[in-house]
PDB file of N, CA and C in Angstrom:
ATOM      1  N   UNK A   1      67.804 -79.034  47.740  1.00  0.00           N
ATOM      2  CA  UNK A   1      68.905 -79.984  47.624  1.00  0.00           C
ATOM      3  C   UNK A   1      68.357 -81.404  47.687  1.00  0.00           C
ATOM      4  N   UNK A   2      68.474 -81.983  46.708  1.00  0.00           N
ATOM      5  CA  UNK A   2      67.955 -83.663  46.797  1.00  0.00           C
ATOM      6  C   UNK A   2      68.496 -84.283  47.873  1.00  0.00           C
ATOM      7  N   UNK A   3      67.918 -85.572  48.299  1.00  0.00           N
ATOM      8  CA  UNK A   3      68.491 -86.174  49.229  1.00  0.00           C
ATOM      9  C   UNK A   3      69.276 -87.477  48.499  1.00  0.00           C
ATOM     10  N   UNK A   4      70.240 -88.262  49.194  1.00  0.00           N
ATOM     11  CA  UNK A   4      70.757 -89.340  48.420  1.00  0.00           C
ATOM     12  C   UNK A   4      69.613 -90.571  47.803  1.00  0.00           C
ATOM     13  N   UNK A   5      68.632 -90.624  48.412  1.00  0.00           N
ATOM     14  CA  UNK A   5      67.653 -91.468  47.861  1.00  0.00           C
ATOM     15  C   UNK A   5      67.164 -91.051  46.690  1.00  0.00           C
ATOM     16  N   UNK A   6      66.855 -89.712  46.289  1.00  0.00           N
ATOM     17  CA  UNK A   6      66.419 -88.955  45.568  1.00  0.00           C
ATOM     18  C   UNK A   6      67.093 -88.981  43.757  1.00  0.00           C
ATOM     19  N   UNK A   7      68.214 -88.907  44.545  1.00  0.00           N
ATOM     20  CA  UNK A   7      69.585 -88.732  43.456  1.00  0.00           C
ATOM     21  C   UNK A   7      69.878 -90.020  42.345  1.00  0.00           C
ATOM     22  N   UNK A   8      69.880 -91.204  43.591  1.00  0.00           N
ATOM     23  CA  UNK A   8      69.299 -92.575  43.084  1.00  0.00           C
ATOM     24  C   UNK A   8      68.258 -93.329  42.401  1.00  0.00           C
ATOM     25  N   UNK A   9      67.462 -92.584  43.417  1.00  0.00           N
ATOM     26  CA  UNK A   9      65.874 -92.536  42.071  1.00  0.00           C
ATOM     27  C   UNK A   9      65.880 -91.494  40.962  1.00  0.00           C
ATOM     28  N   UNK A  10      66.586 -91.164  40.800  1.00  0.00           N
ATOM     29  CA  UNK A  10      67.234 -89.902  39.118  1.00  0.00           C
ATOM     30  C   UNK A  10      67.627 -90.766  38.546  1.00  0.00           C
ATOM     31  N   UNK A  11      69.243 -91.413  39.201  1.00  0.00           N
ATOM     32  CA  UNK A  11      69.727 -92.074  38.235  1.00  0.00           C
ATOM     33  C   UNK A  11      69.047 -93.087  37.745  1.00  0.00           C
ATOM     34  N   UNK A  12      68.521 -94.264  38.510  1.00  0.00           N
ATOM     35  CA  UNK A  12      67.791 -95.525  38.347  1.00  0.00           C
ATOM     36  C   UNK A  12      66.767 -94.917  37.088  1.00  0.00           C
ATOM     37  N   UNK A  13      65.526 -93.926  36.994  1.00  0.00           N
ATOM     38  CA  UNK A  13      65.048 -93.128  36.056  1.00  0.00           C
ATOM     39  C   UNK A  13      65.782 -93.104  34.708  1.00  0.00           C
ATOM     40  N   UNK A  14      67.209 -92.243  34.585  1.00  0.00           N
ATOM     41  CA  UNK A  14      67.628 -92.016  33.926  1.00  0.00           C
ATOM     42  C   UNK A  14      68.163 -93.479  33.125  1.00  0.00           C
ATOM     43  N   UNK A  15      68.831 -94.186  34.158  1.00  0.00           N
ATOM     44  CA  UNK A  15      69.513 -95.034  33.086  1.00  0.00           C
ATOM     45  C   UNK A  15      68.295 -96.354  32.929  1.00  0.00           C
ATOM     46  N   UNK A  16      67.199 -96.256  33.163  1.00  0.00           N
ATOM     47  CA  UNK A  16      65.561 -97.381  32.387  1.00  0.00           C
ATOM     48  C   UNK A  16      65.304 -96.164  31.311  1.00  0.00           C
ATOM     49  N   UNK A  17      65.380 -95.238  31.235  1.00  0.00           N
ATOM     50  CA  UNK A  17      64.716 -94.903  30.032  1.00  0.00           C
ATOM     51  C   UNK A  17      65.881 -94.600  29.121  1.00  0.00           C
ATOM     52  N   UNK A  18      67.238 -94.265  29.443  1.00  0.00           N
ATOM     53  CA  UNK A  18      68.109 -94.866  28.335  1.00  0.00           C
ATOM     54  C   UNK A  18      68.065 -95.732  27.813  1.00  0.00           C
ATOM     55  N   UNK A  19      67.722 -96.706  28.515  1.00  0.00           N
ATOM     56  CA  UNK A  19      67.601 -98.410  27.588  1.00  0.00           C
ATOM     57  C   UNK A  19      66.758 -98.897  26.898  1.00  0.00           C
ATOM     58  N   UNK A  20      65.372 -98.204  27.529  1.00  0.00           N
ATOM     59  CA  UNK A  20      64.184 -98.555  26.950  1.00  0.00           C
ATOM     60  C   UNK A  20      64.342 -97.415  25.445  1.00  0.00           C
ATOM     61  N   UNK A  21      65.046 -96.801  25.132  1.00  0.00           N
ATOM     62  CA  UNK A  21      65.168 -95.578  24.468  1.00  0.00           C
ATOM     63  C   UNK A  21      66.633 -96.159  23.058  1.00  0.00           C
ATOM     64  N   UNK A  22      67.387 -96.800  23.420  1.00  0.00           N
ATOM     65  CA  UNK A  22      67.725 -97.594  22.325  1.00  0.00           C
ATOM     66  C   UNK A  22      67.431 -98.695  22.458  1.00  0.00           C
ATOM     67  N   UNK A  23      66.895 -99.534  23.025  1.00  0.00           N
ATOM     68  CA  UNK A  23      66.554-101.029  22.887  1.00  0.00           C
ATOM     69  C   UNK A  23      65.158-101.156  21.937  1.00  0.00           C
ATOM     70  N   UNK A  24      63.929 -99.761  22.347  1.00  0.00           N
ATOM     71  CA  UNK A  24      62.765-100.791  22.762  1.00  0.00           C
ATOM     72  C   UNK A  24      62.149 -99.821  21.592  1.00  0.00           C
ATOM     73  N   UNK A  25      62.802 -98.181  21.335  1.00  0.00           N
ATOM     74  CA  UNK A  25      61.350 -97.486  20.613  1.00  0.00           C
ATOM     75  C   UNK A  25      62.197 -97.333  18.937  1.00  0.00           C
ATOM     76  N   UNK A  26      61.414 -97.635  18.315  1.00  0.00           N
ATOM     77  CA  UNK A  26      61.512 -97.683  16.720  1.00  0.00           C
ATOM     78  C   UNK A  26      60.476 -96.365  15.773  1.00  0.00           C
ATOM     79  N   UNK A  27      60.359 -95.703  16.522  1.00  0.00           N
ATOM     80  CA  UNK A  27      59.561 -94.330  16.402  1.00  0.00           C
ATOM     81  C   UNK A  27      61.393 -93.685  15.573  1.00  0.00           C
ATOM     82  N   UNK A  28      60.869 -93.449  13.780  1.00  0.00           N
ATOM     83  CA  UNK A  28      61.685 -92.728  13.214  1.00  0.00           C
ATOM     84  C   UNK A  28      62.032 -91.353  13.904  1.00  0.00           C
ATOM     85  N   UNK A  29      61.411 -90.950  14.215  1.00  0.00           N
ATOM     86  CA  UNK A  29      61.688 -89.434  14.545  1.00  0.00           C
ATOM     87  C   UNK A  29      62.796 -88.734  15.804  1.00  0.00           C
ATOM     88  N   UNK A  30      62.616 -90.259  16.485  1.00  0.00           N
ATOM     89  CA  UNK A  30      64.131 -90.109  17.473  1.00  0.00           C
ATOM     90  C   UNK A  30      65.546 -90.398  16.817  1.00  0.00           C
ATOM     91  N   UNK A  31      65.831 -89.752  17.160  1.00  0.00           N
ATOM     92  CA  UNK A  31      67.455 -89.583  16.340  1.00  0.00           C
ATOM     93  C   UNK A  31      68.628 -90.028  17.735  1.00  0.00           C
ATOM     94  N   UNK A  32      69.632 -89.341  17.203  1.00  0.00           N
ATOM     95  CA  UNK A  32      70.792 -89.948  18.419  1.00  0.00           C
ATOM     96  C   UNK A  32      70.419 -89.418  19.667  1.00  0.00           C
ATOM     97  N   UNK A  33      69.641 -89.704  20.439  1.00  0.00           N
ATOM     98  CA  UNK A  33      69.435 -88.893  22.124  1.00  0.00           C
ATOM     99  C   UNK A  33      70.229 -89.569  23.032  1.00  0.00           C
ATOM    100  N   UNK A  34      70.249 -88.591  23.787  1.00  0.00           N
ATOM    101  CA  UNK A  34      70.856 -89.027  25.260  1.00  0.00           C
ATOM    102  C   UNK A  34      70.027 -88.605  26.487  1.00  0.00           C
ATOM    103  N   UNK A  35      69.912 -89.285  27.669  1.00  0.00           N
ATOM    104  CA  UNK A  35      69.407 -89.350  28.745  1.00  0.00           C
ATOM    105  C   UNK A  35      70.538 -88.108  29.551  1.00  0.00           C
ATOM    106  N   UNK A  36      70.107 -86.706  29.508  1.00  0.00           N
ATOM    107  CA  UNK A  36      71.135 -86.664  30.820  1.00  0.00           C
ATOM    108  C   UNK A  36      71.008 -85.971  32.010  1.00  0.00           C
ATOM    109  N   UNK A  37      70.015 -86.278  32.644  1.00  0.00           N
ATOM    110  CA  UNK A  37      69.637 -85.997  33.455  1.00  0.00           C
ATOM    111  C   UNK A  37      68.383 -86.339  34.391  1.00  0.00           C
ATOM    112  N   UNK A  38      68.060 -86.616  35.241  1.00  0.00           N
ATOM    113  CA  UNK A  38      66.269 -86.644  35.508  1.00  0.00           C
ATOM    114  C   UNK A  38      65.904 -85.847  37.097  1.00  0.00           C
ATOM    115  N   UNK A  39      64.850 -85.159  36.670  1.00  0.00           N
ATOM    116  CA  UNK A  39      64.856 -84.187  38.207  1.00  0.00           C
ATOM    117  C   UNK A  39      63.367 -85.264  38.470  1.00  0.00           C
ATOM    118  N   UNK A  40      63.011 -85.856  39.156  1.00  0.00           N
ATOM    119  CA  UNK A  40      61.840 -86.198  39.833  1.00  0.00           C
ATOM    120  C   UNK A  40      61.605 -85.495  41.413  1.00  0.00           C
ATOM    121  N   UNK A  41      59.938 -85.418  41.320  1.00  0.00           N
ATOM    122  CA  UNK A  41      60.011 -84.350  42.422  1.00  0.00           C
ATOM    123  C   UNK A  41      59.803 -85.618  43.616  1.00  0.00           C
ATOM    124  N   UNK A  42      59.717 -84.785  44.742  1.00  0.00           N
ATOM    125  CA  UNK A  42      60.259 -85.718  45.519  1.00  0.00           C
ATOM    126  C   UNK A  42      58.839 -86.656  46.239  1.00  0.00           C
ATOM    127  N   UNK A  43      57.621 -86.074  45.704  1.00  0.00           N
ATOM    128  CA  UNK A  43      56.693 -87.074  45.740  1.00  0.00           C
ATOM    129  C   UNK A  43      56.132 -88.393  44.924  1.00  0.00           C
ATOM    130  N   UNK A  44      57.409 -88.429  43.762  1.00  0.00           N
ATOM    131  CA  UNK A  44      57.187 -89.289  42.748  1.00  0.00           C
ATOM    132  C   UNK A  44      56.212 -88.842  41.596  1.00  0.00           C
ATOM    133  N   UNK A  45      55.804 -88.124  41.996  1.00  0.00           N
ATOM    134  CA  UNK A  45      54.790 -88.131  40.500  1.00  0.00           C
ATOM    135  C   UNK A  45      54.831 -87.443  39.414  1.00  0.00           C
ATOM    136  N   UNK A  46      56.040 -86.507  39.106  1.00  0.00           N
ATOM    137  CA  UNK A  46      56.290 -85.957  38.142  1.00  0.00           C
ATOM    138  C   UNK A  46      58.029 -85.835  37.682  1.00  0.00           C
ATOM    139  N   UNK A  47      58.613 -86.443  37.064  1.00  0.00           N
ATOM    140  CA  UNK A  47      60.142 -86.300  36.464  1.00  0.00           C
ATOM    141  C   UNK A  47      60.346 -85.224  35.207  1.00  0.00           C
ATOM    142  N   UNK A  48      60.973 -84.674  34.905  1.00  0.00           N
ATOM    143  CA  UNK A  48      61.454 -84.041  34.435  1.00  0.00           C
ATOM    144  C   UNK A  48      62.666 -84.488  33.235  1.00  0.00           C
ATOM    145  N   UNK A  49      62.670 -85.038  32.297  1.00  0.00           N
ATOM    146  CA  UNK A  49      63.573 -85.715  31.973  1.00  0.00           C
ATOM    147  C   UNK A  49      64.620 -84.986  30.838  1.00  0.00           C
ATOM    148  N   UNK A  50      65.759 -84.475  30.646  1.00  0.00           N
ATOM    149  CA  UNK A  50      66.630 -83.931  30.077  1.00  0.00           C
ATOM    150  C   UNK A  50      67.468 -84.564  29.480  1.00  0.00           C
ATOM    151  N   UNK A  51      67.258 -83.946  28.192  1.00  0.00           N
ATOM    152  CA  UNK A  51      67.596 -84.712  27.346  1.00  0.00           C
ATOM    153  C   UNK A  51      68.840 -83.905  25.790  1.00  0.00           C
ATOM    154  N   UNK A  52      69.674 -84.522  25.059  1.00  0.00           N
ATOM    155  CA  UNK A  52      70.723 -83.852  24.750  1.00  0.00           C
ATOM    156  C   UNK A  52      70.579 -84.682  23.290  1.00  0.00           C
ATOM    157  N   UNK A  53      70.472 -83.796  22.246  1.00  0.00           N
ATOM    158  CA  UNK A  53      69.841 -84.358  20.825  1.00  0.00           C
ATOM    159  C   UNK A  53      71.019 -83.791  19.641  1.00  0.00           C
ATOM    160  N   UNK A  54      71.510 -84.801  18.939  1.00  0.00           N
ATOM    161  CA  UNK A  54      72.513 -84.402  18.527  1.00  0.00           C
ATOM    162  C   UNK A  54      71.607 -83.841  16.764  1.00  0.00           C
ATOM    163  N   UNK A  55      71.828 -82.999  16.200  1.00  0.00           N
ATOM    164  CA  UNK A  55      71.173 -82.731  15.107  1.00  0.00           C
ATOM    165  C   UNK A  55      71.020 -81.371  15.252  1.00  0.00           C
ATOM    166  N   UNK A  56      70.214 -81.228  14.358  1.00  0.00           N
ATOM    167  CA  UNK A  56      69.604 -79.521  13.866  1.00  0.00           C
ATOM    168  C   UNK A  56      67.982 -79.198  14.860  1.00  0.00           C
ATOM    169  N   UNK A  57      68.120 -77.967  14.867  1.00  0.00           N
ATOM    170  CA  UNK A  57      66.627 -77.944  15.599  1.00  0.00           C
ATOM    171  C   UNK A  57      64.989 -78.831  15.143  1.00  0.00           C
ATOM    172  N   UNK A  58      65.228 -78.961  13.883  1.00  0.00           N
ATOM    173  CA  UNK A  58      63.900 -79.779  13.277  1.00  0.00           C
ATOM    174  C   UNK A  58      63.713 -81.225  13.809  1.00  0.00           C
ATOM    175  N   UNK A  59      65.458 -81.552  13.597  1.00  0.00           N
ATOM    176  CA  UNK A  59      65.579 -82.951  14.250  1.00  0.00           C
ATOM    177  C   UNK A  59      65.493 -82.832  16.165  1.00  0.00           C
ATOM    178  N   UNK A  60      66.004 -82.445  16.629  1.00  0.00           N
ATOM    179  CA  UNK A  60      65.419 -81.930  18.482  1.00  0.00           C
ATOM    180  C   UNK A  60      63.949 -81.911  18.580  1.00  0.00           C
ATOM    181  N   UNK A  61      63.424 -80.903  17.671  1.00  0.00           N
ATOM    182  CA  UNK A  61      62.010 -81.103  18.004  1.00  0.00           C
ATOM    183  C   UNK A  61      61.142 -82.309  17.538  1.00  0.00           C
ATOM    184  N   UNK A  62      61.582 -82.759  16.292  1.00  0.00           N
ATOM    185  CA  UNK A  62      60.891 -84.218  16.389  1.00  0.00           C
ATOM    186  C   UNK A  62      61.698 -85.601  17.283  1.00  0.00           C
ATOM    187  N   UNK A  63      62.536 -85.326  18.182  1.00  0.00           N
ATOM    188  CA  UNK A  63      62.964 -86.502  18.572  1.00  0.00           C
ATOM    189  C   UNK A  63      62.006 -86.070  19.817  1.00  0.00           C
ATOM    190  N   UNK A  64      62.004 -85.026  20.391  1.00  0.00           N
ATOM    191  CA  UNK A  64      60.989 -84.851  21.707  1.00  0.00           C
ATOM    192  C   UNK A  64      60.009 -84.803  21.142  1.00  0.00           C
ATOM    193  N   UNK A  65      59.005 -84.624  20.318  1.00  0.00           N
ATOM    194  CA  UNK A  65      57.836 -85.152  19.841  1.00  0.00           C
ATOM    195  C   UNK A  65      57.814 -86.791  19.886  1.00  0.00           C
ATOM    196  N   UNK A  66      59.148 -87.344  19.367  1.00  0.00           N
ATOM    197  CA  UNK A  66      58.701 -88.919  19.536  1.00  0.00           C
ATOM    198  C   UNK A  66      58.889 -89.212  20.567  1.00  0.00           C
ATOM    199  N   UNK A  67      59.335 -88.768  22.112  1.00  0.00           N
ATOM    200  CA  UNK A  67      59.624 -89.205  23.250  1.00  0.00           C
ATOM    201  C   UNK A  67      58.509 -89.040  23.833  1.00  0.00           C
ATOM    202  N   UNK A  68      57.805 -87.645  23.369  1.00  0.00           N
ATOM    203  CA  UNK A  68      56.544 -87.336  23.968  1.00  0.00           C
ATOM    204  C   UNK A  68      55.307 -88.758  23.694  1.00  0.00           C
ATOM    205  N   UNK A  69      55.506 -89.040  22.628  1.00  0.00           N
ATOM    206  CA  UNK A  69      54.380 -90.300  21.953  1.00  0.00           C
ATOM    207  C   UNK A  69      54.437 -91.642  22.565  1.00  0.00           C
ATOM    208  N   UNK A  70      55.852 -92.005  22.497  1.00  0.00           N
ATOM    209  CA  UNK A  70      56.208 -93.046  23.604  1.00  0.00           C
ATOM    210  C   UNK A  70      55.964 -93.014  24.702  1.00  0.00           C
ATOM    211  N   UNK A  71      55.112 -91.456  25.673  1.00  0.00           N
ATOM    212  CA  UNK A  71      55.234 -91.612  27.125  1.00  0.00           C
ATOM    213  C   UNK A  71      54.930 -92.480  27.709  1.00  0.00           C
ATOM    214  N   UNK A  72      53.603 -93.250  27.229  1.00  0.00           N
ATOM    215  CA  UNK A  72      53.245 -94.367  28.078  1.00  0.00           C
ATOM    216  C   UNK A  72      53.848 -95.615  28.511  1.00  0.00           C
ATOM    217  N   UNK A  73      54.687 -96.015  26.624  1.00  0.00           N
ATOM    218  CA  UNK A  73      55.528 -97.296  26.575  1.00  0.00           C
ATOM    219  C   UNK A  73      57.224 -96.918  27.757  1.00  0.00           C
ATOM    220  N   UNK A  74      56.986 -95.942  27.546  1.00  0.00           N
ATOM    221  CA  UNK A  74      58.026 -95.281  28.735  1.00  0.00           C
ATOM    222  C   UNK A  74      57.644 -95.598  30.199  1.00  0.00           C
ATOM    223  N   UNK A  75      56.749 -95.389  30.341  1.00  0.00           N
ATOM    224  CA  UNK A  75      56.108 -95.087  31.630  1.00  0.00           C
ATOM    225  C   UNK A  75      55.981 -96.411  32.032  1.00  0.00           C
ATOM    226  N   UNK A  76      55.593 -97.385  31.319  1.00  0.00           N
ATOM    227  CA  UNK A  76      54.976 -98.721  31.669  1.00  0.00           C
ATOM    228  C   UNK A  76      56.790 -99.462  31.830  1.00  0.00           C
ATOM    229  N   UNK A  77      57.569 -99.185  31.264  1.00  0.00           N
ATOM    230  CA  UNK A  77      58.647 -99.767  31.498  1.00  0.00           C
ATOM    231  C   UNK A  77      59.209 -99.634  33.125  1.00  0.00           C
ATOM    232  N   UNK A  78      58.951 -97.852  32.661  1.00  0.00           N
ATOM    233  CA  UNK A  78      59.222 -97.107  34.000  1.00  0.00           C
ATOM    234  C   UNK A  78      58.794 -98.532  35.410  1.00  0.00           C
ATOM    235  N   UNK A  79      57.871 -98.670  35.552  1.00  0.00           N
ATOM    236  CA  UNK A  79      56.838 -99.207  36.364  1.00  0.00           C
ATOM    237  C   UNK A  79      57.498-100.880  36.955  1.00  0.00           C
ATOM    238  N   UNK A  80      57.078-101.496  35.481  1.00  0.00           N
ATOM    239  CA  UNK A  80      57.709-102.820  35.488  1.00  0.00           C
ATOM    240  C   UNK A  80      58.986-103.516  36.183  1.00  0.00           C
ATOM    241  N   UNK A  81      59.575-102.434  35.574  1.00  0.00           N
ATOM    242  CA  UNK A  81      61.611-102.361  36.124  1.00  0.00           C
ATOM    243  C   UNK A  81      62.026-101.700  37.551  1.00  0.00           C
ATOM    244  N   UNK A  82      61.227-100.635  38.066  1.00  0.00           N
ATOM    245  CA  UNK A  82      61.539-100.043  39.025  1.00  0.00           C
ATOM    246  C   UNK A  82      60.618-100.450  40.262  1.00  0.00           C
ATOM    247  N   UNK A  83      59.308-100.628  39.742  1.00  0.00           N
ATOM    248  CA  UNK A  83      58.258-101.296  41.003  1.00  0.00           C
ATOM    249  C   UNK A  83      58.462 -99.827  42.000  1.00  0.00           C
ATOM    250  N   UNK A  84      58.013 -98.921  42.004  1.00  0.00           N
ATOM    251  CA  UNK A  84      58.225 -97.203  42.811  1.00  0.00           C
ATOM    252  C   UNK A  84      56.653 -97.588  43.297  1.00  0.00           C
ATOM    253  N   UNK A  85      56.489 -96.861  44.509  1.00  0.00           N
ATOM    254  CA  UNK A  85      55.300 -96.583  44.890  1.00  0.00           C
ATOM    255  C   UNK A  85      54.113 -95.879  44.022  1.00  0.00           C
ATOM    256  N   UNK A  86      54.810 -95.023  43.251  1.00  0.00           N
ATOM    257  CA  UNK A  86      54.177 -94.311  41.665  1.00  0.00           C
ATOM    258  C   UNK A  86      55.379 -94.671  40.995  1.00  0.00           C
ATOM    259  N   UNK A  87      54.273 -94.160  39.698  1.00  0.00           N
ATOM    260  CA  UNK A  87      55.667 -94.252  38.587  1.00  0.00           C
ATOM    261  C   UNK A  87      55.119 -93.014  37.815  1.00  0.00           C
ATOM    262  N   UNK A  88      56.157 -91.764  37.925  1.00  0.00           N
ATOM    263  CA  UNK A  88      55.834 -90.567  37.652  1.00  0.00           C
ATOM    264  C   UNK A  88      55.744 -90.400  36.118  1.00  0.00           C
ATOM    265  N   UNK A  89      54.782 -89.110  36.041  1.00  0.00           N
ATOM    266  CA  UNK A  89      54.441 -88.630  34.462  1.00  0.00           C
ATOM    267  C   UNK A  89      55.653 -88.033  34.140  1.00  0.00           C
ATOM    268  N   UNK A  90      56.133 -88.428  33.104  1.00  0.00           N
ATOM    269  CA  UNK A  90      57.644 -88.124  32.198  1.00  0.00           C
ATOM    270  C   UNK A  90      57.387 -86.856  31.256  1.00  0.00           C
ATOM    271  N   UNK A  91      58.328 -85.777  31.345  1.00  0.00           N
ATOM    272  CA  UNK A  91      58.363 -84.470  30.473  1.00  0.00           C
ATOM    273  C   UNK A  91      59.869 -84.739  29.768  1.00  0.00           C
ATOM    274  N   UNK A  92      59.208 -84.485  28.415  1.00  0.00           N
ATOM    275  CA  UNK A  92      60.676 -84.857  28.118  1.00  0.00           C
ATOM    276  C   UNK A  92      61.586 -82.648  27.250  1.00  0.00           C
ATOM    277  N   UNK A  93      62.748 -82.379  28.420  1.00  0.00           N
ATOM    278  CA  UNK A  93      63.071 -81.210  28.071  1.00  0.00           C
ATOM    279  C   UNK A  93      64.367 -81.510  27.018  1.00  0.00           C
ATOM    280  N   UNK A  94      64.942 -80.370  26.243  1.00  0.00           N
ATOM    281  CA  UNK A  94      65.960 -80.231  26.079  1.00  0.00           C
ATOM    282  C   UNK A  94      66.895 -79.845  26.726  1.00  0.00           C
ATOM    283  N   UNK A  95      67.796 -80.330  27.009  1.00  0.00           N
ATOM    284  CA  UNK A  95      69.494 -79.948  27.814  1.00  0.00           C
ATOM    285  C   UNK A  95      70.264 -79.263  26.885  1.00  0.00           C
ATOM    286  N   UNK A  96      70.334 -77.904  27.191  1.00  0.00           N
ATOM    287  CA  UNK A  96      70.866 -76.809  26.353  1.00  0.00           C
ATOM    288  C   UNK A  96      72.045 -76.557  26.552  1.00  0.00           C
ATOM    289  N   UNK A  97      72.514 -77.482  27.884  1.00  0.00           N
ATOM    290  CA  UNK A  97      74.203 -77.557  28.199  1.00  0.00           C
ATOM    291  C   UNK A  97      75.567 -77.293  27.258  1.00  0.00           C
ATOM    292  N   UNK A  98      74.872 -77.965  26.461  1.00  0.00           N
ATOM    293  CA  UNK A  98      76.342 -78.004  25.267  1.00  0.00           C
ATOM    294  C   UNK A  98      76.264 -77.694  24.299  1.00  0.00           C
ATOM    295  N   UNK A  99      74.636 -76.629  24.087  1.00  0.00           N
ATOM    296  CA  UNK A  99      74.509 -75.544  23.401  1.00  0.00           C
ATOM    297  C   UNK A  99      75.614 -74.520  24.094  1.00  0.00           C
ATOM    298  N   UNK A 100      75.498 -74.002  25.172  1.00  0.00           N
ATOM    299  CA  UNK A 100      75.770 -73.075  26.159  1.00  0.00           C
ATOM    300  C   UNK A 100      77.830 -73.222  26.315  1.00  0.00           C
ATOM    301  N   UNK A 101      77.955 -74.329  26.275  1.00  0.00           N
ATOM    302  CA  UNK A 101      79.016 -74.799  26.419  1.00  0.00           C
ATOM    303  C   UNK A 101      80.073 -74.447  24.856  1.00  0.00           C
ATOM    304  N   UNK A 102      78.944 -74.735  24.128  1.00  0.00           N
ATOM    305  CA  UNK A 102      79.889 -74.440  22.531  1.00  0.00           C
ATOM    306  C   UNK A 102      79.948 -72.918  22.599  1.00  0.00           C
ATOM    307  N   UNK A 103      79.078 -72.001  22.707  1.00  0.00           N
ATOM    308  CA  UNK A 103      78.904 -70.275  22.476  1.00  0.00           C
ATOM    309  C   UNK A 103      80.044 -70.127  23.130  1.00  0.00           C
ATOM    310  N   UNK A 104      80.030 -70.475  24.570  1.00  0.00           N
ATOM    311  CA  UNK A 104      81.170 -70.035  25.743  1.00  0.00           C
ATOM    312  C   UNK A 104      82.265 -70.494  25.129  1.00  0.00           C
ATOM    313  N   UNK A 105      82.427 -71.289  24.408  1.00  0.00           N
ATOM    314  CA  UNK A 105      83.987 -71.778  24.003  1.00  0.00           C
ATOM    315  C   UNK A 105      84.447 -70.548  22.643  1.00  0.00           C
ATOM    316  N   UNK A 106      83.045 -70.351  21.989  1.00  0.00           N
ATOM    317  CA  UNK A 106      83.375 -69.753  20.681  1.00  0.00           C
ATOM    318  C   UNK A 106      83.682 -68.194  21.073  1.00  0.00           C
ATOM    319  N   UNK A 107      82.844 -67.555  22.164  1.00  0.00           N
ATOM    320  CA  UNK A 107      83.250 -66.293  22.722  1.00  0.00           C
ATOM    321  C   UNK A 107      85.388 -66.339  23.271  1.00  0.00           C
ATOM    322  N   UNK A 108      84.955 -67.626  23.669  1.00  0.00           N
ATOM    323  CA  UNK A 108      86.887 -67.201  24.363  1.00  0.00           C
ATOM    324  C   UNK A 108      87.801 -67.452  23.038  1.00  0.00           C
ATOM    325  N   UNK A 109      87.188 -68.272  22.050  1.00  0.00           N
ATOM    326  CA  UNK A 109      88.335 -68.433  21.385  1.00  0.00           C
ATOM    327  C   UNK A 109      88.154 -67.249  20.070  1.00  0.00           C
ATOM    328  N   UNK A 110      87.006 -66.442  20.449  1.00  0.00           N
ATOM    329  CA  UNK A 110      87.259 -64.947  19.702  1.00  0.00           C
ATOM    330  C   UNK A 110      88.082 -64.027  20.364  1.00  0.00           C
ATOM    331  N   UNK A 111      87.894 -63.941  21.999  1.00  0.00           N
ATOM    332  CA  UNK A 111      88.598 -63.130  22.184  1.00  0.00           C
ATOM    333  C   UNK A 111      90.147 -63.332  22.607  1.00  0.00           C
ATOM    334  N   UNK A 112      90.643 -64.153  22.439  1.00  0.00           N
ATOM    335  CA  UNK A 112      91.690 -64.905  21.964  1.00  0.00           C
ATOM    336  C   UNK A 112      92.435 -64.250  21.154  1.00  0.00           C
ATOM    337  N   UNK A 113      91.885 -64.508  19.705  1.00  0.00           N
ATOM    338  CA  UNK A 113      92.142 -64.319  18.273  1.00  0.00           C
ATOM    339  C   UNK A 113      92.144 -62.209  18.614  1.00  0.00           C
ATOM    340  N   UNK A 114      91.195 -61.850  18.754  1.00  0.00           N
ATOM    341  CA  UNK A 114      91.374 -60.208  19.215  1.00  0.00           C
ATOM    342  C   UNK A 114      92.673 -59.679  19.760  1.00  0.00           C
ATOM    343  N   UNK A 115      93.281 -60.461  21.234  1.00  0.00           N
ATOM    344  CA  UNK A 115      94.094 -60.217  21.609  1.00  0.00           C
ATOM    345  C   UNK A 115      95.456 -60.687  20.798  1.00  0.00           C
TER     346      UNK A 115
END
């Protein structure tokens, strides 16, 4: 269970690399992303960053390929803006949430239509 400091250093995470993420990277291969989530462990040195890509799978995998390329210009923002005792190595995952979320909707509204 995170602690409230923890949760804060997620969000603070999450919403610098949202910004740095439409403001700052011009790397074609990112498409519409969203920030939604960040697990950092609780020694700082590794985040986890989750992420929600609107497109087809070709486009998902090259927008986390271009997030992956940016890590550093990420990282260095990371640093600059937050001033952390570290400034942790960034993984950038997919958030399959609303993959998961559409199936579950499409299962009830079959069995719906059945009944």
């Amino acid at each position: 269970m995170p602690t409230d400091r923890m949760r804060r250093v997620d969000e603070a995470v999450r919403q610098v690399l949202s910004d740095a993420v439409a403001q700052d990277l011009q790397d074609p291969r990112i498409g519409f992303v969203t920030m939604t989530s960040v697990k950092t462990t609780s020694d700082l040195r590794h985040a986890r960053v989750y992420v929600s890509v609107l497109g087809s799978d070709a486009e998902r995998a090259a927008t986390l390929a271009g997030l992956q390329s940016a890590h550093g210009a990420l990282q260095r923002r990371l640093a600059r803006e937050l001033r952390m005792k570290r400034t942790p190595t960034l993984e950038f995952l997919y958030d399959d949430t609303t993959d998961r979320a559409m199936h579950l909707e499409e299962l009830l509204r079959r069995e719906a239509q059945e009944t």
